[in-house]
PDB file of N, CA and C in Angstrom:
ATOM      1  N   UNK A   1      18.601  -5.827   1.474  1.00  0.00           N
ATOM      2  CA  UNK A   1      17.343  -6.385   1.903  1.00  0.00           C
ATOM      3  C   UNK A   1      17.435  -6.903   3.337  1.00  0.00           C
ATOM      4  N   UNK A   2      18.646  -7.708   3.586  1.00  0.00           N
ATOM      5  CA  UNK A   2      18.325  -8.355   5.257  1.00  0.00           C
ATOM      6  C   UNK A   2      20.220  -7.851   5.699  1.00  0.00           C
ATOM      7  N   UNK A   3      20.367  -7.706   6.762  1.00  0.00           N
ATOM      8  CA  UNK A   3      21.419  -7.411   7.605  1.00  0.00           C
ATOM      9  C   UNK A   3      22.480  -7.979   7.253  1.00  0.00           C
ATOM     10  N   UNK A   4      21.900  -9.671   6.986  1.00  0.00           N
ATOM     11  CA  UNK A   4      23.730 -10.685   6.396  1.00  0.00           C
ATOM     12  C   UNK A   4      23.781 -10.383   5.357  1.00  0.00           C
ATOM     13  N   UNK A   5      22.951 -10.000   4.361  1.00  0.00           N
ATOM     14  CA  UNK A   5      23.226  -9.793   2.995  1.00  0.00           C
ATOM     15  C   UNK A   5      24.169  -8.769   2.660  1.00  0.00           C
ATOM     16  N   UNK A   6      25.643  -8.514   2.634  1.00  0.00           N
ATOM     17  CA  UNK A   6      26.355  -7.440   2.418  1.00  0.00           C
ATOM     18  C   UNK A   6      26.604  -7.650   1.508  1.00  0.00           C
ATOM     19  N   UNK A   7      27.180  -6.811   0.388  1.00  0.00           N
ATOM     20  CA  UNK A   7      27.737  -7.113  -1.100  1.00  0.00           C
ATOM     21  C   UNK A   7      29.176  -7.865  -0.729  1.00  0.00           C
ATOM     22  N   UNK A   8      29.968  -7.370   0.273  1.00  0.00           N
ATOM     23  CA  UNK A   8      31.235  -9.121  -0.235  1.00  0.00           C
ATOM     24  C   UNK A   8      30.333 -10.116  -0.100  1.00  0.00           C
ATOM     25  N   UNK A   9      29.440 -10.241   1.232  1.00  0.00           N
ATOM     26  CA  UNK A   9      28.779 -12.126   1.392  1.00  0.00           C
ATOM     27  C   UNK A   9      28.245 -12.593   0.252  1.00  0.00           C
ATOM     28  N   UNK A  10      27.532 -11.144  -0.409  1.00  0.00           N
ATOM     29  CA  UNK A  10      26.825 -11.855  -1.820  1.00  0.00           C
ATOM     30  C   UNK A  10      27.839 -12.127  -2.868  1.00  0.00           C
ATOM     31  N   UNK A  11      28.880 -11.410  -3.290  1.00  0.00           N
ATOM     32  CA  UNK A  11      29.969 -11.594  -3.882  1.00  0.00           C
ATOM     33  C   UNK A  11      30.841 -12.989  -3.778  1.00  0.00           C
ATOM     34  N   UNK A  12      30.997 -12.867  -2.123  1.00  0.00           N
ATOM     35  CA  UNK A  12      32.137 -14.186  -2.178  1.00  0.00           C
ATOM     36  C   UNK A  12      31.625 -15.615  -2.308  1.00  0.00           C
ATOM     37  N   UNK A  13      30.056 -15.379  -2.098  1.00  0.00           N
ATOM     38  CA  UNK A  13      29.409 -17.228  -1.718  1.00  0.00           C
ATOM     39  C   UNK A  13      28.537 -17.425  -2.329  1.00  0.00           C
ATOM     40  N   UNK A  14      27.702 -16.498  -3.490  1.00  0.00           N
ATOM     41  CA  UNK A  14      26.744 -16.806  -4.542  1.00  0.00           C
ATOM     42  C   UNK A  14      27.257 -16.773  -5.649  1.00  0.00           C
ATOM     43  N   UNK A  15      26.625 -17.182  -6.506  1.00  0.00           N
ATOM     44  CA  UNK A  15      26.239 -16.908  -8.555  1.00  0.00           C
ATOM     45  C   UNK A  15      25.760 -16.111  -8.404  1.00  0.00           C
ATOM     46  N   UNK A  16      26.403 -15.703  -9.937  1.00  0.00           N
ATOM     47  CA  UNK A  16      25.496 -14.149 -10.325  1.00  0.00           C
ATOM     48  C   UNK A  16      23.804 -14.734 -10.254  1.00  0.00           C
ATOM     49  N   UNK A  17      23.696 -15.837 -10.265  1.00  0.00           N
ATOM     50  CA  UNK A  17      22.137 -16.117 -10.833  1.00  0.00           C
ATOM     51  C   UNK A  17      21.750 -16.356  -9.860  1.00  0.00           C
ATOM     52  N   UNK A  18      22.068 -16.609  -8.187  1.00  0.00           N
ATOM     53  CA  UNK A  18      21.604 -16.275  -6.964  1.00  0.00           C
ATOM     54  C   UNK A  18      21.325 -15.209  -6.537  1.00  0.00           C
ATOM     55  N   UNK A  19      22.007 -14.551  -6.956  1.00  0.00           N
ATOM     56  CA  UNK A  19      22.205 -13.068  -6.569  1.00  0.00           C
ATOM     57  C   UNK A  19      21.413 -12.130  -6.953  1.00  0.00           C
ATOM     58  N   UNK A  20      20.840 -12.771  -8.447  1.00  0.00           N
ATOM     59  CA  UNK A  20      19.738 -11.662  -8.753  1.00  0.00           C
ATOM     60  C   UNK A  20      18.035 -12.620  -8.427  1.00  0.00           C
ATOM     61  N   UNK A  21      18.251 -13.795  -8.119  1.00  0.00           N
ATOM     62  CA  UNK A  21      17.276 -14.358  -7.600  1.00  0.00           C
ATOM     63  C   UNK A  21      16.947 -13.640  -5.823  1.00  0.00           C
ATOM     64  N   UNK A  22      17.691 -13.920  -5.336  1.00  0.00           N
ATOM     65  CA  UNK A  22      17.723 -13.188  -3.710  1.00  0.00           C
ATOM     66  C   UNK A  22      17.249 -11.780  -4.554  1.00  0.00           C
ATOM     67  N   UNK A  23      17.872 -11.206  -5.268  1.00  0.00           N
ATOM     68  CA  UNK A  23      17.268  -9.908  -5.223  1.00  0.00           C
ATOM     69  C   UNK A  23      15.806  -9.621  -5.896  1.00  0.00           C
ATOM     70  N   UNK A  24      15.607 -10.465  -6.629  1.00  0.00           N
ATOM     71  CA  UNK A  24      14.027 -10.448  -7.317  1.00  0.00           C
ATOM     72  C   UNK A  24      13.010 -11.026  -6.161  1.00  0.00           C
ATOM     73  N   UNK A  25      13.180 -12.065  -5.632  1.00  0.00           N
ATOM     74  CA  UNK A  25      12.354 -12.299  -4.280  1.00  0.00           C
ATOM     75  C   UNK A  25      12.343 -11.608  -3.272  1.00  0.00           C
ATOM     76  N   UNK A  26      13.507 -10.746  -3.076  1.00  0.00           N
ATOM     77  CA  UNK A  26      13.570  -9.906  -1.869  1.00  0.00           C
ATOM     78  C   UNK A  26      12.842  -8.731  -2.331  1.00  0.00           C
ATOM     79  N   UNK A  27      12.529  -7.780  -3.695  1.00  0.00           N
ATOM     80  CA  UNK A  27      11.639  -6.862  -3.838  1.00  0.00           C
ATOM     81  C   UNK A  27       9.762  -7.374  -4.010  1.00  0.00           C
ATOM     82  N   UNK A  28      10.076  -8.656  -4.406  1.00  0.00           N
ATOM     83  CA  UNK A  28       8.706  -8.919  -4.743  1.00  0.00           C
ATOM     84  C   UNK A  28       7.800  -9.448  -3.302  1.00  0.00           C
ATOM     85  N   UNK A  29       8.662  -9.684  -2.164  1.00  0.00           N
ATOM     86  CA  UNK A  29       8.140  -9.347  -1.331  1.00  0.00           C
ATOM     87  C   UNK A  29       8.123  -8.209  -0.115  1.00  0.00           C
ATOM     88  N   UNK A  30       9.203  -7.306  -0.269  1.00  0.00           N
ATOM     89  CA  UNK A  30       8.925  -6.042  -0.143  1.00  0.00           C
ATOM     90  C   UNK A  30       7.436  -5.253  -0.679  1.00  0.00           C
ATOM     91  N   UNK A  31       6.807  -5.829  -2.101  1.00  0.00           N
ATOM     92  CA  UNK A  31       5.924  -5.279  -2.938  1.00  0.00           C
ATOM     93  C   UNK A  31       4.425  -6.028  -2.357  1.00  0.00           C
ATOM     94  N   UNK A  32       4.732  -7.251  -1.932  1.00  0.00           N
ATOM     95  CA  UNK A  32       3.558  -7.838  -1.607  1.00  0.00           C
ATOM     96  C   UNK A  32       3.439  -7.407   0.383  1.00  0.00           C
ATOM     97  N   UNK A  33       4.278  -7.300   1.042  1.00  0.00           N
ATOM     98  CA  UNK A  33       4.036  -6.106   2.205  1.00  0.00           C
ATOM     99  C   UNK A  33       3.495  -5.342   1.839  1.00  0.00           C
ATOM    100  N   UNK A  34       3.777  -4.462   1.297  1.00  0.00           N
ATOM    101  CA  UNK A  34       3.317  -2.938   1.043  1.00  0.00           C
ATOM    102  C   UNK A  34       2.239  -2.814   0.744  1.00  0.00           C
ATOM    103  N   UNK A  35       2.042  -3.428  -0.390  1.00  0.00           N
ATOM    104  CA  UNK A  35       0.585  -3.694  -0.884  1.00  0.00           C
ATOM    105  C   UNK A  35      -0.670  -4.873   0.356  1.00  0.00           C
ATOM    106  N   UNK A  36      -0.237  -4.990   1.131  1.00  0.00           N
ATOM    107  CA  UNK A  36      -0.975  -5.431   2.001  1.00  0.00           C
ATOM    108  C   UNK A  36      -1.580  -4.847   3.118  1.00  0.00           C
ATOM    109  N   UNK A  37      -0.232  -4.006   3.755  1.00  0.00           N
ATOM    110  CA  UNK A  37      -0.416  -3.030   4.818  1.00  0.00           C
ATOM    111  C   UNK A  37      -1.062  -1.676   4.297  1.00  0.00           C
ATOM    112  N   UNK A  38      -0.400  -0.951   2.993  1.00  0.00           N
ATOM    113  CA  UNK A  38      -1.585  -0.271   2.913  1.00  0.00           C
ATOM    114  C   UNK A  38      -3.088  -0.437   2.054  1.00  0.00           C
ATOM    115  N   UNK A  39      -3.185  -1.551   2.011  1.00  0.00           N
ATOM    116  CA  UNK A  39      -4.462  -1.790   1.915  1.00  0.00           C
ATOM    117  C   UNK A  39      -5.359  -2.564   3.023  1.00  0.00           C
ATOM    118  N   UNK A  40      -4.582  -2.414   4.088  1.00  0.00           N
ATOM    119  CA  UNK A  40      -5.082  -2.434   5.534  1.00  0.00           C
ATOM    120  C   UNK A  40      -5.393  -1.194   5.759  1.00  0.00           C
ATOM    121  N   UNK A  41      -4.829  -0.824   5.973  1.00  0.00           N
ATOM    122  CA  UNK A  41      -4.306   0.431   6.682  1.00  0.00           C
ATOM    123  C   UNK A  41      -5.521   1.559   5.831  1.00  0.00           C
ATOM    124  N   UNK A  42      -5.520   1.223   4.539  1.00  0.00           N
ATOM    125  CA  UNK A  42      -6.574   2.205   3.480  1.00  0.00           C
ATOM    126  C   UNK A  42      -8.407   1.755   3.896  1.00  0.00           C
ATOM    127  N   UNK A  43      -8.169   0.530   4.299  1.00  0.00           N
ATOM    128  CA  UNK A  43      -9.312   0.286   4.720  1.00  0.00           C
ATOM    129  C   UNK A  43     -10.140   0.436   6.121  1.00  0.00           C
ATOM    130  N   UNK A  44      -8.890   0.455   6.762  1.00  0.00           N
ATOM    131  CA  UNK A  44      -8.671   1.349   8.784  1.00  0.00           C
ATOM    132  C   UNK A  44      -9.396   2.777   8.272  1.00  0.00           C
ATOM    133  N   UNK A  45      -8.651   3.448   7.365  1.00  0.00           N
ATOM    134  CA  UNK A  45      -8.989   4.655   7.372  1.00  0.00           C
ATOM    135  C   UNK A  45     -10.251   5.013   6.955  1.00  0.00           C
ATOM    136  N   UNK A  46     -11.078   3.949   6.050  1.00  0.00           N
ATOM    137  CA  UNK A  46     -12.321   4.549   4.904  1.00  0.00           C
ATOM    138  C   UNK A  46     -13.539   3.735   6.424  1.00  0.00           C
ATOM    139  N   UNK A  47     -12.966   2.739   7.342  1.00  0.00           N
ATOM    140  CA  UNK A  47     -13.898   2.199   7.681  1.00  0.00           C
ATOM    141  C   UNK A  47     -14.516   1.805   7.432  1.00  0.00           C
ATOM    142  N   UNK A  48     -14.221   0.451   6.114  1.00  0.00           N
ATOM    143  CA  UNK A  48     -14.705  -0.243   5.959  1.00  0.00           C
ATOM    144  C   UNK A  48     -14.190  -1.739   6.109  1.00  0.00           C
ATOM    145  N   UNK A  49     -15.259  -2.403   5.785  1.00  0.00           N
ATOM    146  CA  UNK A  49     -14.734  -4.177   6.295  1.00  0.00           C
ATOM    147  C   UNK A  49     -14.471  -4.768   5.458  1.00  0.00           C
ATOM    148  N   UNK A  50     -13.159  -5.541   6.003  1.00  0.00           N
ATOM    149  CA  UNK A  50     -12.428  -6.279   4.623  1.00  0.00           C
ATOM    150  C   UNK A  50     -13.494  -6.947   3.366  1.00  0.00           C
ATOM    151  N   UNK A  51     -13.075  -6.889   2.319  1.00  0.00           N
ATOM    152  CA  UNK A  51     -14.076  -7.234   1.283  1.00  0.00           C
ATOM    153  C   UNK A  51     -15.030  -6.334   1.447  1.00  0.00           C
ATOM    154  N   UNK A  52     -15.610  -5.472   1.964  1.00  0.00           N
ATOM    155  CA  UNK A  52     -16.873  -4.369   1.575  1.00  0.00           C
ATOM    156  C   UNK A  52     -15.850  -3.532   0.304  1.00  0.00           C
ATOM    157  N   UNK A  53     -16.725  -2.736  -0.679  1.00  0.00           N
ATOM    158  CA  UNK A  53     -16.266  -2.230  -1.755  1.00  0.00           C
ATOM    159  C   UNK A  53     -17.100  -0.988  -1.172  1.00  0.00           C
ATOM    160  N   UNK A  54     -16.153   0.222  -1.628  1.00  0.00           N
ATOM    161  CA  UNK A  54     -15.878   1.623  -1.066  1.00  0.00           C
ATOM    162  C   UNK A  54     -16.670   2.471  -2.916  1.00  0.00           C
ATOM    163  N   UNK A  55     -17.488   3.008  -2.993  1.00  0.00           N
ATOM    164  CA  UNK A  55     -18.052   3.474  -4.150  1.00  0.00           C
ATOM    165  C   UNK A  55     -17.451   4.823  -4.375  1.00  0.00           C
ATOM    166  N   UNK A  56     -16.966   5.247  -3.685  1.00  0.00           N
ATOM    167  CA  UNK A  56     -15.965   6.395  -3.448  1.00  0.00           C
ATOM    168  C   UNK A  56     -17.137   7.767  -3.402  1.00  0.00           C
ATOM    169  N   UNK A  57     -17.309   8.831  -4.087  1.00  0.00           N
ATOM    170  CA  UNK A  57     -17.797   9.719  -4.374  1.00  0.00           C
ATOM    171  C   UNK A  57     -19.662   9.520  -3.982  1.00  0.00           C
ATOM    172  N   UNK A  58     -19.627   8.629  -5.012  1.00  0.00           N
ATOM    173  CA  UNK A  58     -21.275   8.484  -4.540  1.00  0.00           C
ATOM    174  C   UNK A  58     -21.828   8.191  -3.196  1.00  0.00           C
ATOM    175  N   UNK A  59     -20.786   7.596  -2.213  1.00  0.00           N
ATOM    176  CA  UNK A  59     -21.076   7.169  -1.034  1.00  0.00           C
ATOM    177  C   UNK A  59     -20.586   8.282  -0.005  1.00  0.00           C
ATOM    178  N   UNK A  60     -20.069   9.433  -0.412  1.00  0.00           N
ATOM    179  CA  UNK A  60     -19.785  10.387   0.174  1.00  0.00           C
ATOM    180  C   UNK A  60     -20.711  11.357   0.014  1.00  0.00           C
ATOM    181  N   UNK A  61     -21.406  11.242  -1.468  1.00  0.00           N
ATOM    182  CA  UNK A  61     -22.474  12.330  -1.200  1.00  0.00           C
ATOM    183  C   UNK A  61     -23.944  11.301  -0.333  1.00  0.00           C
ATOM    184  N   UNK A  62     -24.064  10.363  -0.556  1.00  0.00           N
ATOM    185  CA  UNK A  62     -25.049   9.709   0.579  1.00  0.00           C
ATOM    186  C   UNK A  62     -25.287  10.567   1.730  1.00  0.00           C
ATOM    187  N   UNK A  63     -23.460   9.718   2.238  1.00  0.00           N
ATOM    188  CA  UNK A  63     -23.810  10.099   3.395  1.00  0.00           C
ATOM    189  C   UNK A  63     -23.489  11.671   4.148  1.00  0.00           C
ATOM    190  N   UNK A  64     -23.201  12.946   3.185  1.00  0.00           N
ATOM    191  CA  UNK A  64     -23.587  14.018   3.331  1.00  0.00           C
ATOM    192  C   UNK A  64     -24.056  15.206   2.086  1.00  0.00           C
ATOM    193  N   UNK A  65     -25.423  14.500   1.984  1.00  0.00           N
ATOM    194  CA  UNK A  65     -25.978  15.127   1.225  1.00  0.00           C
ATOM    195  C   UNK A  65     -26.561  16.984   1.248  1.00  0.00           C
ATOM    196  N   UNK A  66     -25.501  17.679   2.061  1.00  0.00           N
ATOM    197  CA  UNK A  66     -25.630  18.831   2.168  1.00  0.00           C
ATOM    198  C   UNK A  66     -23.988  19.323   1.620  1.00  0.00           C
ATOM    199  N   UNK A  67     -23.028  18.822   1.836  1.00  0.00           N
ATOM    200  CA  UNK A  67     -21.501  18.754   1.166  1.00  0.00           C
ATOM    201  C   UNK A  67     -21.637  20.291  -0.400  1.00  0.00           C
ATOM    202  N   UNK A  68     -20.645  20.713   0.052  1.00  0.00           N
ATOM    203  CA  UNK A  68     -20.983  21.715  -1.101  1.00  0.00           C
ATOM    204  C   UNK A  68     -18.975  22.096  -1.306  1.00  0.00           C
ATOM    205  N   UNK A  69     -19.051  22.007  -2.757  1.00  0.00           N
ATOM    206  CA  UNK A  69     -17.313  22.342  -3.062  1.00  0.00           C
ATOM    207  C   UNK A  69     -16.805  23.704  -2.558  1.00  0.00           C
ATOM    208  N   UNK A  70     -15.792  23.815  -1.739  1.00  0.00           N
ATOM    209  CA  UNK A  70     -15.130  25.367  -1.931  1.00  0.00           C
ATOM    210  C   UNK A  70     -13.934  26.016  -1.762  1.00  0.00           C
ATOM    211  N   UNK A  71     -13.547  26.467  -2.961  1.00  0.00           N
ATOM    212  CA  UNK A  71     -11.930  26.209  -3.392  1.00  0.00           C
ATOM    213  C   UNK A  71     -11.166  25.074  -3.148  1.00  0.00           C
ATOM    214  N   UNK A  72     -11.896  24.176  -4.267  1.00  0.00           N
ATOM    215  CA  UNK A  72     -11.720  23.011  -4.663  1.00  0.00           C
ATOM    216  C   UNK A  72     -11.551  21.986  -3.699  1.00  0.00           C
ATOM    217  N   UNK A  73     -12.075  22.228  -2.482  1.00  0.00           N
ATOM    218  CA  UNK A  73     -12.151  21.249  -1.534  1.00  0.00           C
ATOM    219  C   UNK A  73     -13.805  21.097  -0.801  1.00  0.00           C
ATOM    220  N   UNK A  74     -14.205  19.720  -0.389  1.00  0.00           N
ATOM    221  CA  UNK A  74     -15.343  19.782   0.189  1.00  0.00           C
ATOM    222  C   UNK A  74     -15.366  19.823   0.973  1.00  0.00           C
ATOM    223  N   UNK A  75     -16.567  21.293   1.409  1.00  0.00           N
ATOM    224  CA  UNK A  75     -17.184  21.565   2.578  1.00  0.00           C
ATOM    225  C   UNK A  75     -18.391  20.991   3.422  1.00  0.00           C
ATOM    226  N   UNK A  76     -18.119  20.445   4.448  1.00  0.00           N
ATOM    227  CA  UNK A  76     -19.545  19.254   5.048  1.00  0.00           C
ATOM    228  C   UNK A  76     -20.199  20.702   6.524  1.00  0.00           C
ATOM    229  N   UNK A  77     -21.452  20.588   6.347  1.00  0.00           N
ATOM    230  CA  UNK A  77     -21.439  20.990   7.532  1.00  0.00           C
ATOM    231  C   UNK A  77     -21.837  20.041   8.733  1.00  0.00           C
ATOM    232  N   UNK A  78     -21.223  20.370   9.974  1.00  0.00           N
ATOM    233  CA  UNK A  78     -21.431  19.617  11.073  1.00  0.00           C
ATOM    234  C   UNK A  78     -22.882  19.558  11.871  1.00  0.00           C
TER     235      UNK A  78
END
């Protein structure tokens, strides 16, 4: 997880019950990054504003209500 953390340092100067504490906090915030940035990052992309809710499908045919499927992908015309 971090650079000092090598398995002797964790070996020679923790408990086993440190050791899996450092390691349960160190993924659970690995998990709460991730889940932050790409749900930045998911919302950069859809262009929408934090807290707006994305209707997915229905708001795609809105806003191109000429959209037609082909080979299994949608076609918009410009």
């Amino acid at each position: 997880m971090y650079a000092w953390a090598t398995p002797e340092k964790l070996l020679d100067e923790m408990s086993l019950e440190q050791i899996i504490l450092f390691y349960r906090y160190g993924w659970e915030a690995r998990k709460t990054n991730a889940q932050v940035y790409w749900g930045v990052l998911g919302q950069a992309l859809q262009g929408t504003e934090p807290g707006e809710k994305v209707q997915g499908l229905e708001k795609f045919k809105e806003a191109h209500p000429d959209a037609k499927i082909e080979n299994g992908a949608w076609k918009v015309s410009r």
